[in-house]
C-alpha atoms as a PDB file:
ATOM      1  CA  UNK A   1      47.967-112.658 -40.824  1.00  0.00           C
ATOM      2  CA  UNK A   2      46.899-109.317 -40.555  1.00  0.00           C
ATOM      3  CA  UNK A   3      43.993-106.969 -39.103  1.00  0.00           C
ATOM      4  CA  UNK A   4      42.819-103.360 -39.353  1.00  0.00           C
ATOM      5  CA  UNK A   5      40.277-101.665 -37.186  1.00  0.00           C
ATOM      6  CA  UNK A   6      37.664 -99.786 -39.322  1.00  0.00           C
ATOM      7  CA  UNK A   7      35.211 -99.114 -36.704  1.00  0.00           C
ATOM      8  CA  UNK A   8      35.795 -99.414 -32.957  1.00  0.00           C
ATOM      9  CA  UNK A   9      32.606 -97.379 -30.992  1.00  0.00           C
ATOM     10  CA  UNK A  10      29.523 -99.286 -29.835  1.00  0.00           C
ATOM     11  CA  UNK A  11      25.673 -98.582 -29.910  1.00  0.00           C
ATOM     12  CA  UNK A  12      26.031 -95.439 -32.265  1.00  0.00           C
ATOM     13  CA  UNK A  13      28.526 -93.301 -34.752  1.00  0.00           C
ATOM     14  CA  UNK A  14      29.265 -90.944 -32.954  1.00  0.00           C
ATOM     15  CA  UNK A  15      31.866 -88.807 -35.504  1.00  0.00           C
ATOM     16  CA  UNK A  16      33.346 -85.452 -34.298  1.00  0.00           C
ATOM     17  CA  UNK A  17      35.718 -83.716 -32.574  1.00  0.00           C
ATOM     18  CA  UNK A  18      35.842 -85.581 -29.549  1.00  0.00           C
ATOM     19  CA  UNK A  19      36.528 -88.517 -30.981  1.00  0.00           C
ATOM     20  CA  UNK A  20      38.558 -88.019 -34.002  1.00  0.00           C
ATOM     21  CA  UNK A  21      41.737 -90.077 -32.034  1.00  0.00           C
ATOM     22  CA  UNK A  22      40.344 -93.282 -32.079  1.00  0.00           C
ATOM     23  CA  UNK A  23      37.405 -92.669 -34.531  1.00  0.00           C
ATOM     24  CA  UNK A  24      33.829 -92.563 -34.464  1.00  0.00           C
ATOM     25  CA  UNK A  25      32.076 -94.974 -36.864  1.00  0.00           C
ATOM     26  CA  UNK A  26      30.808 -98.881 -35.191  1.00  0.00           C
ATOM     27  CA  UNK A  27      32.895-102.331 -35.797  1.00  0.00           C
ATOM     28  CA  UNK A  28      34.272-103.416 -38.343  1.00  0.00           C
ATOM     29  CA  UNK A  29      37.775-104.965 -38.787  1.00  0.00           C
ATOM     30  CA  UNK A  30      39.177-106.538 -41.599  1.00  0.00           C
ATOM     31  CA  UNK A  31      41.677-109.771 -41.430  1.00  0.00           C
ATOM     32  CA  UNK A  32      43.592-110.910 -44.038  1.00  0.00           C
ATOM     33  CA  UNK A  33      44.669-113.842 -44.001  1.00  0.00           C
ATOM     34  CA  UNK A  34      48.307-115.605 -44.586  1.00  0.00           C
ATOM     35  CA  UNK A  35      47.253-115.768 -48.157  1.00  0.00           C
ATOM     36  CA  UNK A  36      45.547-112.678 -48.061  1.00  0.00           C
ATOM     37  CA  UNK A  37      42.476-113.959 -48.267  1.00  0.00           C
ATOM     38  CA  UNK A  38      39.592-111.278 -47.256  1.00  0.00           C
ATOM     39  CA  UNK A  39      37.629-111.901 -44.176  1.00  0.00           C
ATOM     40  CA  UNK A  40      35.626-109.135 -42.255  1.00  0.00           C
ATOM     41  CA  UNK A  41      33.964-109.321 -38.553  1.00  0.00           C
ATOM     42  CA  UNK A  42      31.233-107.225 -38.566  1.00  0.00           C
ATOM     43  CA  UNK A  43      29.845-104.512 -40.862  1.00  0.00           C
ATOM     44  CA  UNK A  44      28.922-101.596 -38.496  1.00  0.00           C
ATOM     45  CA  UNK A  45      29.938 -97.977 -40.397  1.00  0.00           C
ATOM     46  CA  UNK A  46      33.712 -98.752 -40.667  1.00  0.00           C
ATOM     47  CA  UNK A  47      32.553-100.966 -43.426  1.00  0.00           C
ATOM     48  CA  UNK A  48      31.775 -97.935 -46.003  1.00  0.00           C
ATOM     49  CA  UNK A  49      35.416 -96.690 -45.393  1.00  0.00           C
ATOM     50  CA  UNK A  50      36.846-100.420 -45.923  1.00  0.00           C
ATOM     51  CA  UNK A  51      34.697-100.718 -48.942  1.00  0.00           C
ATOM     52  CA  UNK A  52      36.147 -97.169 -50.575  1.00  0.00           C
ATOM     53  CA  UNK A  53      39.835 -98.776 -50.047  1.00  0.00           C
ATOM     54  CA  UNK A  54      38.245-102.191 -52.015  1.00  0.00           C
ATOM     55  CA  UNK A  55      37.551-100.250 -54.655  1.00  0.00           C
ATOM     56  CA  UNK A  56      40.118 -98.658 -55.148  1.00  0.00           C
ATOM     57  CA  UNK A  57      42.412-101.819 -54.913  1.00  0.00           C
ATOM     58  CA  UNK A  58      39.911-103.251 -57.305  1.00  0.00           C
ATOM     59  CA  UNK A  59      41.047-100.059 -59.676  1.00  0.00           C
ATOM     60  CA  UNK A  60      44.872-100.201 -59.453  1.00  0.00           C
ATOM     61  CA  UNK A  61      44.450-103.761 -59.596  1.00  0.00           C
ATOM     62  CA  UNK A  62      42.131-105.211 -61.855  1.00  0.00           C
ATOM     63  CA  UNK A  63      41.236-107.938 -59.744  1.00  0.00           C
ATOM     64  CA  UNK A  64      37.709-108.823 -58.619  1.00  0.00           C
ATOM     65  CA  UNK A  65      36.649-108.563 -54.931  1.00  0.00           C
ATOM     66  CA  UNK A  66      35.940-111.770 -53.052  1.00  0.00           C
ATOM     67  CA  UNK A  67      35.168-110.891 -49.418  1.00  0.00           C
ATOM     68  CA  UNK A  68      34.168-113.411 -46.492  1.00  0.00           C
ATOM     69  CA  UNK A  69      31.577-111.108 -43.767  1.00  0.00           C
ATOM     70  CA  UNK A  70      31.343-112.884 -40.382  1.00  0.00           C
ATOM     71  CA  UNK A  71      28.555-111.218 -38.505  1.00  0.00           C
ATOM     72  CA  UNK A  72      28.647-111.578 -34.810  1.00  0.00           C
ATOM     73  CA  UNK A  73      24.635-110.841 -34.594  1.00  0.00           C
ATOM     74  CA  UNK A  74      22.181-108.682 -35.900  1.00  0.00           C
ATOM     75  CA  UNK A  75      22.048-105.431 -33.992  1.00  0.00           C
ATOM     76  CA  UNK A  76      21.886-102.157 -35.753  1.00  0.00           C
ATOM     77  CA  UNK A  77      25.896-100.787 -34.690  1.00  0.00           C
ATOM     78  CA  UNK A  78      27.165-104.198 -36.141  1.00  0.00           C
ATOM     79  CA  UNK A  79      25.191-104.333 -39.205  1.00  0.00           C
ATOM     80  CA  UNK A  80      24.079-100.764 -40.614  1.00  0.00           C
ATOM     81  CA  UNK A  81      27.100-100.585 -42.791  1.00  0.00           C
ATOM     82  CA  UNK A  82      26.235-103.906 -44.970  1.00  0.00           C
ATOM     83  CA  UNK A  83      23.904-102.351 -47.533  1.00  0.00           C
ATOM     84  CA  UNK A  84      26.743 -99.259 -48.453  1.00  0.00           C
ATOM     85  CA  UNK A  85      29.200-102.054 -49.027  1.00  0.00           C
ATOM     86  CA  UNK A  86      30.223-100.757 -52.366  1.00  0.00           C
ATOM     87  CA  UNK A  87      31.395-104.630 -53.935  1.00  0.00           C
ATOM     88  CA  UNK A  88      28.066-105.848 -53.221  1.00  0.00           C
ATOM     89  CA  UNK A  89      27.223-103.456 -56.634  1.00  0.00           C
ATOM     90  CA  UNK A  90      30.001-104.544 -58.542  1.00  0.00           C
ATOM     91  CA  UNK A  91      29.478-107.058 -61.225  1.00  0.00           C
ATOM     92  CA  UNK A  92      32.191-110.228 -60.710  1.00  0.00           C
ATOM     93  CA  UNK A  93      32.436-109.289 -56.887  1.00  0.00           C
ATOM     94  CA  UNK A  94      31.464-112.291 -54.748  1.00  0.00           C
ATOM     95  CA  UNK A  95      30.243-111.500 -51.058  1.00  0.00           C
ATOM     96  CA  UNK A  96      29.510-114.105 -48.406  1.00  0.00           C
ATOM     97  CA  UNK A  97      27.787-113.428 -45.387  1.00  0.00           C
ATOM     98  CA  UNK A  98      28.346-115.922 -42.737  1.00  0.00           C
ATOM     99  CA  UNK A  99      26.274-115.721 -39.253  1.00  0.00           C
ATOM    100  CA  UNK A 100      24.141-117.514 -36.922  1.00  0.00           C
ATOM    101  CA  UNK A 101      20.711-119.541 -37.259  1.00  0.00           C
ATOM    102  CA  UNK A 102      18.207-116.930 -34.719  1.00  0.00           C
ATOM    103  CA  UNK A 103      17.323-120.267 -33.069  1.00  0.00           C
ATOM    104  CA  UNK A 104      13.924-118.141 -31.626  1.00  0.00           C
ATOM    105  CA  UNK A 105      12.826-117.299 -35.272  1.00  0.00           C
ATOM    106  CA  UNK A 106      14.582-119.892 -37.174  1.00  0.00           C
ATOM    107  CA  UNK A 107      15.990-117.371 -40.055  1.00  0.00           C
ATOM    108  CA  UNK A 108      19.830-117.499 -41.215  1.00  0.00           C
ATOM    109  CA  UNK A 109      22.253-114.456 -41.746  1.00  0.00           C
ATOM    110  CA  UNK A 110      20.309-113.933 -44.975  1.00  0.00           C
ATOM    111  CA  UNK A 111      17.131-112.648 -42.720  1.00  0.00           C
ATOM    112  CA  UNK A 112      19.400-109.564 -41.864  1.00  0.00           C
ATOM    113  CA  UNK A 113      20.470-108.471 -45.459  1.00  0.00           C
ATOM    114  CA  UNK A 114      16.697-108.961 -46.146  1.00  0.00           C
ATOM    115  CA  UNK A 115      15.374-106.640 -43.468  1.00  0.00           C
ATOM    116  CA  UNK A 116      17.342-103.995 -44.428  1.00  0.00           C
ATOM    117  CA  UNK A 117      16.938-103.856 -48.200  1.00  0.00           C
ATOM    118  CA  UNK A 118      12.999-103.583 -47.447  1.00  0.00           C
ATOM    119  CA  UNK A 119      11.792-100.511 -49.566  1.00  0.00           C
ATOM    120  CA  UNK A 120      10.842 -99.109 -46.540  1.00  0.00           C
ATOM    121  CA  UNK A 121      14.271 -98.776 -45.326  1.00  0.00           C
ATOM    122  CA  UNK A 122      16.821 -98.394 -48.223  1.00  0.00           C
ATOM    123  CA  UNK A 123      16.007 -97.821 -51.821  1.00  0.00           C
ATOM    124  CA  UNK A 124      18.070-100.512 -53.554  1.00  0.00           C
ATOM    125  CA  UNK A 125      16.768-104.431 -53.332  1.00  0.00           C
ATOM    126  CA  UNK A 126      19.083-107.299 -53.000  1.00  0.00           C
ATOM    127  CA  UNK A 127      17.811-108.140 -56.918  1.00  0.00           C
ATOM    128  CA  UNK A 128      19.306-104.689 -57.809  1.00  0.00           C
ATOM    129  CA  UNK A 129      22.930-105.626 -56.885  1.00  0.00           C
ATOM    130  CA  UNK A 130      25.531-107.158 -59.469  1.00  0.00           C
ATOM    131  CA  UNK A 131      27.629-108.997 -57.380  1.00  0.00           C
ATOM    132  CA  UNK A 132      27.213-112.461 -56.296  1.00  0.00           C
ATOM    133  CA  UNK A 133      25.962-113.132 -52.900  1.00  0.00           C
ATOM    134  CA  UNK A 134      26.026-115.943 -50.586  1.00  0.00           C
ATOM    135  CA  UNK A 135      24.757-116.938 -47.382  1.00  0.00           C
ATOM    136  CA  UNK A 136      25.940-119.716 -44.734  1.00  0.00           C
ATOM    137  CA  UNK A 137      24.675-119.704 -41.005  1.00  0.00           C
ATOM    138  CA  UNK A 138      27.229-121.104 -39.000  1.00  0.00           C
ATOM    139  CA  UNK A 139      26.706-123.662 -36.373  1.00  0.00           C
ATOM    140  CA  UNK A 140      28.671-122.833 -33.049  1.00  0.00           C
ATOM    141  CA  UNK A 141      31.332-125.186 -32.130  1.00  0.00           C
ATOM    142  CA  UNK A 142      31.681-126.661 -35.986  1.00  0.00           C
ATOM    143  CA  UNK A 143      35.235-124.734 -37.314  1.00  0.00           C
ATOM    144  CA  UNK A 144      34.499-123.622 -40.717  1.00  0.00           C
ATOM    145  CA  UNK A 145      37.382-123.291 -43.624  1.00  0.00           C
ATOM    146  CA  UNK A 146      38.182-120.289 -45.570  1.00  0.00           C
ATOM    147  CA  UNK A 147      41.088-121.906 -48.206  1.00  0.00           C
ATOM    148  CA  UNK A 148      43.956-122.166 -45.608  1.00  0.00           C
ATOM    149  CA  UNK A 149      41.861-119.574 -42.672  1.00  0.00           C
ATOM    150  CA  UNK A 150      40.480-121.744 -39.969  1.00  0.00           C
ATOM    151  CA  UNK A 151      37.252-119.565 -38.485  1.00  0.00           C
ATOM    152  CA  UNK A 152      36.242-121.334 -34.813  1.00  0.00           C
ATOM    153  CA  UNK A 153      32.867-120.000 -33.223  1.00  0.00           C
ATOM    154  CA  UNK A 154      31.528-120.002 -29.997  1.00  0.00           C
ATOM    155  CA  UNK A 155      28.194-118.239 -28.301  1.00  0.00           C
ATOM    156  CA  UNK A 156      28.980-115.175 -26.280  1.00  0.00           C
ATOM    157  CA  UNK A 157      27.235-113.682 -23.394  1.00  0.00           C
ATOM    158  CA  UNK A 158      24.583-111.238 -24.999  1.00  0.00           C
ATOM    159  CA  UNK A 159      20.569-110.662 -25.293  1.00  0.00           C
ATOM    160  CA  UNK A 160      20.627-112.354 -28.552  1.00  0.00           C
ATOM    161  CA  UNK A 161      22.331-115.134 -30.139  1.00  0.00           C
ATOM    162  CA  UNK A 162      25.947-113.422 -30.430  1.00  0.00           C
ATOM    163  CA  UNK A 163      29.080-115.147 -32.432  1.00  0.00           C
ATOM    164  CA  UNK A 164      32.495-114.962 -30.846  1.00  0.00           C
ATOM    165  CA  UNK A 165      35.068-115.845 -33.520  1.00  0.00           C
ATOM    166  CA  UNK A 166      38.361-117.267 -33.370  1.00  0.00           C
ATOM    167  CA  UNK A 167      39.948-116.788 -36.502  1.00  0.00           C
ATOM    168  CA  UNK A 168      43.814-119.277 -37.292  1.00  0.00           C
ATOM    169  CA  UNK A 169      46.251-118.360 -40.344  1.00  0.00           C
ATOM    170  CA  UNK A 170      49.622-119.331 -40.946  1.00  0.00           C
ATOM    171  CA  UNK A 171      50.378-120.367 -37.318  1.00  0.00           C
ATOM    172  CA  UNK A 172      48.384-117.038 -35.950  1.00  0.00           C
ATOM    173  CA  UNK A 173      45.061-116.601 -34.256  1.00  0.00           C
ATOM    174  CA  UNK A 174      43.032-113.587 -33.355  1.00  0.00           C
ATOM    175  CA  UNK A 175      39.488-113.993 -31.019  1.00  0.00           C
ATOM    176  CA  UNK A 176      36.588-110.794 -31.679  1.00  0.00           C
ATOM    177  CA  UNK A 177      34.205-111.322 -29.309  1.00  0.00           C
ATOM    178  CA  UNK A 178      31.624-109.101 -30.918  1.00  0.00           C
ATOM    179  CA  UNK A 179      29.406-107.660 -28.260  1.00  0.00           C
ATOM    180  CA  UNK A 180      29.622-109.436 -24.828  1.00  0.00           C
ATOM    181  CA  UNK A 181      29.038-108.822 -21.278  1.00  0.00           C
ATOM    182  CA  UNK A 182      30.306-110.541 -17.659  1.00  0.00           C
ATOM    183  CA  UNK A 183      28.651-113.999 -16.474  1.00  0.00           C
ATOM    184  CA  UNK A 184      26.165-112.649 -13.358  1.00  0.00           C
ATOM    185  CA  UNK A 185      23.932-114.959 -10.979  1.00  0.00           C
ATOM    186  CA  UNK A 186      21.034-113.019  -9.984  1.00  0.00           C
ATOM    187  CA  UNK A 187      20.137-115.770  -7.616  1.00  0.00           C
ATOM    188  CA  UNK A 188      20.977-115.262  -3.819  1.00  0.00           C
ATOM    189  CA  UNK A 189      23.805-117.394  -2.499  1.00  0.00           C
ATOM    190  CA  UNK A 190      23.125-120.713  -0.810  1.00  0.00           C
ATOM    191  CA  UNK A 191      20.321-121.566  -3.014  1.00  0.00           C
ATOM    192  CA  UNK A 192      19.733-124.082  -5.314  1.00  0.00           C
ATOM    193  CA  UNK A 193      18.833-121.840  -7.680  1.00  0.00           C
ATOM    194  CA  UNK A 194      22.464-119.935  -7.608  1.00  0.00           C
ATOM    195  CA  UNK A 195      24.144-123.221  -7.694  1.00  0.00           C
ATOM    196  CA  UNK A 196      22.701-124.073 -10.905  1.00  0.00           C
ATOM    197  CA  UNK A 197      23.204-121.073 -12.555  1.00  0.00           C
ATOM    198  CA  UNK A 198      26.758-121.308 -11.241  1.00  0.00           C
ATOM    199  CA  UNK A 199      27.346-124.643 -13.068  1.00  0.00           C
ATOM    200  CA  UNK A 200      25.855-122.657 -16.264  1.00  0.00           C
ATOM    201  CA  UNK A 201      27.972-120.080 -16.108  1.00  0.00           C
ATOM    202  CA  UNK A 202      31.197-122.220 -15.489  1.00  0.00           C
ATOM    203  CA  UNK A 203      29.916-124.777 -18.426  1.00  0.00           C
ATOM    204  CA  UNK A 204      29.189-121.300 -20.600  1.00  0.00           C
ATOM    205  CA  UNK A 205      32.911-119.676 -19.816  1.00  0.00           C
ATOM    206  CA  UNK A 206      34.179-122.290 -20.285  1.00  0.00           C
ATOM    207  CA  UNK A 207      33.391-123.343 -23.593  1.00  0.00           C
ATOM    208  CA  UNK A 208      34.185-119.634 -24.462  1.00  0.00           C
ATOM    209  CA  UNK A 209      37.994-119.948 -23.136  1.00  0.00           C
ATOM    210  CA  UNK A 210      38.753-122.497 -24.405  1.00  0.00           C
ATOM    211  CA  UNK A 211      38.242-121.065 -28.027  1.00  0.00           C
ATOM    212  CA  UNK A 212      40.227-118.109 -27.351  1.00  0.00           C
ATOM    213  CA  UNK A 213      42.794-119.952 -25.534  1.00  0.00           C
ATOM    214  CA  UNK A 214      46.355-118.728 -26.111  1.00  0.00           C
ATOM    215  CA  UNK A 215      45.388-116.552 -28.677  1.00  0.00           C
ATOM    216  CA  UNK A 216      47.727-114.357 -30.283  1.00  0.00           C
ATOM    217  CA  UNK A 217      45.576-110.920 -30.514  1.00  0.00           C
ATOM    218  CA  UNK A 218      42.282-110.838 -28.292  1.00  0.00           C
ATOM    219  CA  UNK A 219      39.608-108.224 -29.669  1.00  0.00           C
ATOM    220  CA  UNK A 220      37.066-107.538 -26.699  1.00  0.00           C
ATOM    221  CA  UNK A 221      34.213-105.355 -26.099  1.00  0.00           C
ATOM    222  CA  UNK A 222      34.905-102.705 -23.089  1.00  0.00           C
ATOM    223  CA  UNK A 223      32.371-100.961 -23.430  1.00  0.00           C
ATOM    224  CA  UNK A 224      32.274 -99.642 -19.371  1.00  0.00           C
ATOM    225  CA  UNK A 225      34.139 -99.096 -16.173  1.00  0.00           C
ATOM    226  CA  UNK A 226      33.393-100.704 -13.293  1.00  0.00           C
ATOM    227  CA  UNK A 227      31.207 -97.664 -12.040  1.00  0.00           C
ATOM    228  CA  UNK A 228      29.080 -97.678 -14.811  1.00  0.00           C
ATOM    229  CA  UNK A 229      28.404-101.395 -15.390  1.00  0.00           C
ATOM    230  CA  UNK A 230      26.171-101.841 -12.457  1.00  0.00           C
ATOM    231  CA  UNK A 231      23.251 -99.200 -14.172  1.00  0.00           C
ATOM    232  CA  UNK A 232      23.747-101.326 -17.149  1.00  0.00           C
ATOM    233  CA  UNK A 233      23.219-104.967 -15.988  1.00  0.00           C
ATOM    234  CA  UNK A 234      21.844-107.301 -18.792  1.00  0.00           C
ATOM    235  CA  UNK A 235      22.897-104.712 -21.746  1.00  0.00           C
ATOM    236  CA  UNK A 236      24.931-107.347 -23.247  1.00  0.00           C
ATOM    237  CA  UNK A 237      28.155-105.318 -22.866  1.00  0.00           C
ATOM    238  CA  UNK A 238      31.454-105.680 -21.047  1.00  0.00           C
ATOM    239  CA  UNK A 239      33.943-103.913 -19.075  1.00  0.00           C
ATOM    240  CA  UNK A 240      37.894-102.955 -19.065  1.00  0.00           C
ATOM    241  CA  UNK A 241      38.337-104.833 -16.060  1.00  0.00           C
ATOM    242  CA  UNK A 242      36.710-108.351 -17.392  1.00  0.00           C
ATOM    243  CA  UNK A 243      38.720-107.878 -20.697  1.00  0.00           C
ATOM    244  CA  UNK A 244      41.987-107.840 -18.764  1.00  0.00           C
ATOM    245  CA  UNK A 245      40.839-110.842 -16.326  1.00  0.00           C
ATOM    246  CA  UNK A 246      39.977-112.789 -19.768  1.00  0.00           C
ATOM    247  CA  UNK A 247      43.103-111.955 -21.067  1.00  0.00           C
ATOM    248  CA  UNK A 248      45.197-112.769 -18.354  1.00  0.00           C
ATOM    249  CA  UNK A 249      42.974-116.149 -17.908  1.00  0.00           C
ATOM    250  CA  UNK A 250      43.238-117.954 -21.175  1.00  0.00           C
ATOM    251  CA  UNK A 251      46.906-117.275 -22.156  1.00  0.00           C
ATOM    252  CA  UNK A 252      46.422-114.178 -24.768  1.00  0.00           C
ATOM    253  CA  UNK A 253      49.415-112.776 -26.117  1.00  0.00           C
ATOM    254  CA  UNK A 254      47.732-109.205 -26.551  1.00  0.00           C
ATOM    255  CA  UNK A 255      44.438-107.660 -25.919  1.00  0.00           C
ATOM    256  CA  UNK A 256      42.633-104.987 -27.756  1.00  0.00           C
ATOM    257  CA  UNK A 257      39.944-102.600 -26.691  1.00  0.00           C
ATOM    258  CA  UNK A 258      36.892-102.061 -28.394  1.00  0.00           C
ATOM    259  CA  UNK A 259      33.547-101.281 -28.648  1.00  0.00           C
ATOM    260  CA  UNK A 260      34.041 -97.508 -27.283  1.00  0.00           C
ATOM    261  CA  UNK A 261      31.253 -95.875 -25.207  1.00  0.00           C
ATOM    262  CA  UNK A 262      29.736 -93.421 -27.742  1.00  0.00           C
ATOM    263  CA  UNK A 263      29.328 -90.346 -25.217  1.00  0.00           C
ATOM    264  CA  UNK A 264      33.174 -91.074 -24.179  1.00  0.00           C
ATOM    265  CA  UNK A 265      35.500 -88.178 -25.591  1.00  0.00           C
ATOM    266  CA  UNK A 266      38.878 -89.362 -26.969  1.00  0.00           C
ATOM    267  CA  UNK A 267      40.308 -88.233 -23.688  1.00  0.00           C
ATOM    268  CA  UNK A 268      37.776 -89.352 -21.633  1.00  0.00           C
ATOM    269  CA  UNK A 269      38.605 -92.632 -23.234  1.00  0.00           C
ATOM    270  CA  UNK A 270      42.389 -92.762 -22.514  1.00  0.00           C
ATOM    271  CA  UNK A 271      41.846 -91.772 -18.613  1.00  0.00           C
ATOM    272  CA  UNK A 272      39.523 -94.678 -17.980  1.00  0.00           C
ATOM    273  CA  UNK A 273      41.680 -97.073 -19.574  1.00  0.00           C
ATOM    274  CA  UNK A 274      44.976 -95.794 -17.811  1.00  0.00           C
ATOM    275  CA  UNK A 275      42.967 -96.194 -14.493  1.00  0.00           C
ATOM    276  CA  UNK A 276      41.666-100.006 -15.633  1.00  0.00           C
ATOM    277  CA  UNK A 277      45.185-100.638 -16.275  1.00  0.00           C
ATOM    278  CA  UNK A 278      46.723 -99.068 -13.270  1.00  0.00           C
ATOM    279  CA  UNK A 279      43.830-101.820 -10.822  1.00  0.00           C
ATOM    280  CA  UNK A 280      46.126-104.510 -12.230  1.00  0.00           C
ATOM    281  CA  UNK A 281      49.536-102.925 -12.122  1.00  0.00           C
ATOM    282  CA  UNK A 282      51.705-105.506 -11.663  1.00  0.00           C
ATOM    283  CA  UNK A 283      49.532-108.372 -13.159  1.00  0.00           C
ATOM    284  CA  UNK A 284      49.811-108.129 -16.586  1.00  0.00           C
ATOM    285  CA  UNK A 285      53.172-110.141 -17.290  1.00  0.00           C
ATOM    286  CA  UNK A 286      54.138-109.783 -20.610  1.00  0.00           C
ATOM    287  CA  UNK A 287      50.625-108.929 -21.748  1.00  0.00           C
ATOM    288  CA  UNK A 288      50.249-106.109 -24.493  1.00  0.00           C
ATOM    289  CA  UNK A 289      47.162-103.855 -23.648  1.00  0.00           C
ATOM    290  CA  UNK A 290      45.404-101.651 -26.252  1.00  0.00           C
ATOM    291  CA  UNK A 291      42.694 -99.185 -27.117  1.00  0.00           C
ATOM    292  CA  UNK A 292      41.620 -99.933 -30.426  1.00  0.00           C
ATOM    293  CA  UNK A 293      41.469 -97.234 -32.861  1.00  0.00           C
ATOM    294  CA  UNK A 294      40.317 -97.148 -36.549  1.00  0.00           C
ATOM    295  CA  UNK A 295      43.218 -97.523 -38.681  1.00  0.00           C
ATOM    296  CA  UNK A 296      45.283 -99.594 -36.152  1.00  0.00           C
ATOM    297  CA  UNK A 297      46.643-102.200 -38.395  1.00  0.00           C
ATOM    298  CA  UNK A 298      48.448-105.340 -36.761  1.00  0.00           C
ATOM    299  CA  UNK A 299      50.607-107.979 -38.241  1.00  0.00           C
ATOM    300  CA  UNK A 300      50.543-110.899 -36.132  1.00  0.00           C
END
């Protein structure tokens, strides 16, 4: 198994000079598989550049596209690729989109392609595209079978329903949490109230390590340092620092860090990781560390 970063900021594309390093355009990675089966977490605006290199497979080879999307949830930096996805125009290519059930509003992953083909938004409606598309919402906790690809999901720590996904191929496994942010008890200590939202949060975590357990290749949001996190409480959005303690908790082999701050130069970027990674000099055993950058490809 194999994955490729096609979009690593958060929030916003944020192309330029100051990020040209590790890129500027929101997540998207592609996996493929031990058979090399097509399966892509999240379709932020690394998807357009993953769809050009379809294509032109599609060209050289004269195969049709098949492609699995696995949406962590529905906010705009994960999604606002999905309607440039050039095989969704292609006649023979066959697209599934699999995501969660909003259990507030009741609608599937098919409410999100819907929203965004409105007129009002983008000139082309679903009934306009040649491919064949699919829909499945996913029920957390059910594993869900891709030919030989094994695709675990588990609910992550966000303001909406967010998919964590644990994907196992040929003896490998790689965990995306999409977006997700530190367990906090806003309750004061000694108080009923905190001890009950303590036994949430340890029942919450951990159902969540135990799907990434000893995973291979660990794909985490970082979006902050531990200055900045406090001023963003409840964004839904984690730090270097939790990443590492994850990592380090559940067994992964390596870790991989994602979800960039969009006002964060390419420098900027490096220095706050070196100074996350100095706090647990010493810790990190045989632990790989990384900054994720589009076009980092990994063979597990």
């Amino acid at each position: 198994m194999k994955f490729t970063f096609w979009g690593v900021r958060g929030s916003i594309p944020s192309p330029g000079p100051r990020t040209v390093r590790y890129g500027g355009n929101t997540t998207c990675i592609e996996v493929r598989s031990h058979d090399d089966t097509l399966l892509v977490l999240d379709a932020g605006t690394g998807l357009y550049a993953l769809a050009q290199q379809l294509m032109a497979r599609r060209a050289r080879d004269r195969q049709s596209i098949e492609a699995h999307l696995f949406i962590t949830h529905s906010h705009w930096d994960h999604i606002h690729g999905l309607p440039f996805f050039s095989p969704l125009f292609v006649k023979g290519s066959r697209v599934r989109l699999h995501g969660i059930q909003d259990p507030v509003t009741g609608h599937g992953i098919e409410h999100v392609m819907n929203v965004q083909l409105q007129n009002s938004y983008f000139p082309v409606s679903e009934e306009s595209m040649d491919a064949t598309i699919e829909y499945r919402s996913l029920v957390p906790g059910v594993p869900f079978s891709v030919g030989e690809t094994l695709v675990h999901s588990v609910v992550m720590n966000h303001p909406v329903t967010n998919l964590g996904y644990r994907i196992e191929s040929g003896g490998k496994s790689l965990f995306f949490t999409g977006d997700h942010e530190p367990f906090h008890n806003p309750h004061a200590p000694d108080t009923p109230e905190h001890a009950a939202r303590h036994a949430a949060i340890d029942a919450h975590r951990g159902a969540i390590d135990a799907v990434m357990r000893g995973v291979d290749a660990l794909v985490v949001d970082c979006s902050y340092t531990l200055e900045e996190y406090p001023a963003k409480l409840g964004w839904g959005h984690g730090t270097f620092d939790a990443a590492l303690e994850t990592a380090l908790r559940v067994g992964a082999r390596s870790l991989y860090c994602t979800h960039h701050e969009p006002t964060r130069s390419d420098d900027e970027l490096e220095a706050v990781f070196a100074e996350a990674l100095a706090r647990f000099d010493g810790r990190l055993g045989l632990l790989a560390v990384h900054l994720a950058r589009e076009g980092m490809e990994v063979a597990l």
